[in-house]
Protein backbone atom coordinates (compact mmCIF):
# COMPACT_ATOMS: atom_id res chain seq x y z
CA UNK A 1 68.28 122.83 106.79
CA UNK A 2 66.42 122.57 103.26
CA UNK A 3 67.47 120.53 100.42
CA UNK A 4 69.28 123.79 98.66
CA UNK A 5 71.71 123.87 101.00
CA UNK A 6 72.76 120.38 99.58
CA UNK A 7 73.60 121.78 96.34
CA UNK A 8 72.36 121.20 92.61
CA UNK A 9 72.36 117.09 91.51
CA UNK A 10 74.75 117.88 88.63
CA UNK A 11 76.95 118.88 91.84
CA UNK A 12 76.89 115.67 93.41
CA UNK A 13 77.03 114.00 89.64
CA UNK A 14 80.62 116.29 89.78
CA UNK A 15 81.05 114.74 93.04
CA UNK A 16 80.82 111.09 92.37
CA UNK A 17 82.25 110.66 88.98
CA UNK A 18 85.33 112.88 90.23
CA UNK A 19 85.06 110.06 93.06
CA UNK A 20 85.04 107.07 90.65
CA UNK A 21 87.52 108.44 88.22
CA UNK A 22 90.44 108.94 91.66
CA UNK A 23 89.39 105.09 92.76
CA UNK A 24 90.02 103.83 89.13
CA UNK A 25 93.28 105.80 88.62
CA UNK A 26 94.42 104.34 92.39
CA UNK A 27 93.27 100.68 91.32
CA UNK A 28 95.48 100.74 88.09
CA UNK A 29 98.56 101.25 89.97
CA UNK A 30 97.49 99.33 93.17
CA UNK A 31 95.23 96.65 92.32
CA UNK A 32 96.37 95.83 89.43
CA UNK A 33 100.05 96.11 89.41
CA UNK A 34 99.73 94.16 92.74
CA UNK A 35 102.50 91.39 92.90
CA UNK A 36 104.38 92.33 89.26
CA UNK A 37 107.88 93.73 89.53
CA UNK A 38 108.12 97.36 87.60
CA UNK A 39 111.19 98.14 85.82
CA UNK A 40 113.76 100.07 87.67
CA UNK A 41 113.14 103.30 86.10
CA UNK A 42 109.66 103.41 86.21
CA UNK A 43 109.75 102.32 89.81
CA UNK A 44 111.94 105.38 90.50
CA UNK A 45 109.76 107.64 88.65
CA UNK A 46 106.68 106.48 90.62
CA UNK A 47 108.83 106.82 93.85
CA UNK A 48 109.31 110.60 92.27
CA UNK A 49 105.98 111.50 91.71
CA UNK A 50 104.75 112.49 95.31
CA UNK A 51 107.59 115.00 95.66
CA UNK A 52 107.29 116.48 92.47
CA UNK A 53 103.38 117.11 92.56
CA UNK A 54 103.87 118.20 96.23
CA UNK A 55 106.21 120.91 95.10
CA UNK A 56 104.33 121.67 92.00
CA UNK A 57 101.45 122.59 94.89
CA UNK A 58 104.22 124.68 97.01
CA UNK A 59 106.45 126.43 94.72
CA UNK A 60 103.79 129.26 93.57
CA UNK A 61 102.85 129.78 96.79
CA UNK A 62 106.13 130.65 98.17
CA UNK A 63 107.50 132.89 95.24
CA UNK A 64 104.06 134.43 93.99
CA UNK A 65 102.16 137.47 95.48
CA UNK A 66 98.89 137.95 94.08
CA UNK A 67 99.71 136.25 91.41
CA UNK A 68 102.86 138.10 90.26
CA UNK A 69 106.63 136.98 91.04
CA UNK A 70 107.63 139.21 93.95
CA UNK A 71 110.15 138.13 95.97
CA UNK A 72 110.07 141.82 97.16
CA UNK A 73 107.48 140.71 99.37
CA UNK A 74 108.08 136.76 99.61
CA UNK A 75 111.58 136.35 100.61
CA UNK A 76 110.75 135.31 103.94
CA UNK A 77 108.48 132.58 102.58
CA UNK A 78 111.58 131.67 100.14
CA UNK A 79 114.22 131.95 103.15
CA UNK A 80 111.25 129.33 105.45
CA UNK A 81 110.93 126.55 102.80
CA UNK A 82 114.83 126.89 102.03
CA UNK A 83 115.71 126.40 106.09
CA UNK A 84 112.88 123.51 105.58
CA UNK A 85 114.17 121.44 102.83
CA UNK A 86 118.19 121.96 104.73
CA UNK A 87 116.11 120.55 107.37
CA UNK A 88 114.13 117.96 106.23
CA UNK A 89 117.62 116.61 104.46
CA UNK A 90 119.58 116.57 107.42
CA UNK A 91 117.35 114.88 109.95
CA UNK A 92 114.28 113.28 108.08
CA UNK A 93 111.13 113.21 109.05
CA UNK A 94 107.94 115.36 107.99
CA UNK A 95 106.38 116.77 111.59
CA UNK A 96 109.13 119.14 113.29
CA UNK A 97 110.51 119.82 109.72
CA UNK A 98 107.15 121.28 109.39
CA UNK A 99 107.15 122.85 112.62
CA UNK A 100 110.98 123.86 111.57
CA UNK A 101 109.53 125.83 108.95
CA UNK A 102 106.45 127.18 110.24
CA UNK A 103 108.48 128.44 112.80
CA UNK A 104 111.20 130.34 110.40
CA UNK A 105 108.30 131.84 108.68
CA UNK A 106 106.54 133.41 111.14
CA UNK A 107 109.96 134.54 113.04
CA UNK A 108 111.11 136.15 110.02
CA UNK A 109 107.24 137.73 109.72
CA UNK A 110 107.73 139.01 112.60
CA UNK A 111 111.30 140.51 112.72
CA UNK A 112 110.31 142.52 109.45
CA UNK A 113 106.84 143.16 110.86
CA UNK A 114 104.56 141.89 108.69
């Protein structure tokens, strides 16, 4: 192993300010805020947060093909995460929801043979 396979220094600059700027964004809400009551609706927004980012993540994956809509092509990932969210609403809980899912997605994949 050389030292090139370490990548440049203005990498690992990337690297550790990307580092310290996540810490510093977790300490504001965590450190500081430690012990101080919110107000109700900002304490339901923050409760809101996870959820929305999470499904700002999932959303294009499931309805976009190469990046173009085509549900042509992705209804079986749109037909998965729907039988996943039914799920995940009736019973709770993130592990067999997941498994719930996988396992709608890749029985639909391969009932239509892709």
């Amino acid at each position: 192993m050389n030292s090139a396979s370490f990548g440049t220094w203005q990498g690992w600059l990337a690297i550790l300010g990307l580092a310290l700027g996540t810490f510093a964004i977790r300490y504001s809400f965590i450190g500081l805020l430690a012990g101080t009551k919110l107000p109700p609706p900002l304490e339901r927004a923050l409760q809101l947060a996870v959820p929305a980012i999470f499904a700002a993540l999932v959303v294009p994956l499931i309805v976009l093909s190469d990046g173009q809509f085509n549900m042509a092509l992705r209804w079986p990932h749109a037909v998965a995460a729907v039988v996943t969210g039914i799920y995940a609403g009736w019973r709770g809980g993130m592990l067999v929801s997941l498994v719930v899912g996988m396992g709608t997605l890749h029985g639909l994949l391969w009932w239509v043979g892709s």
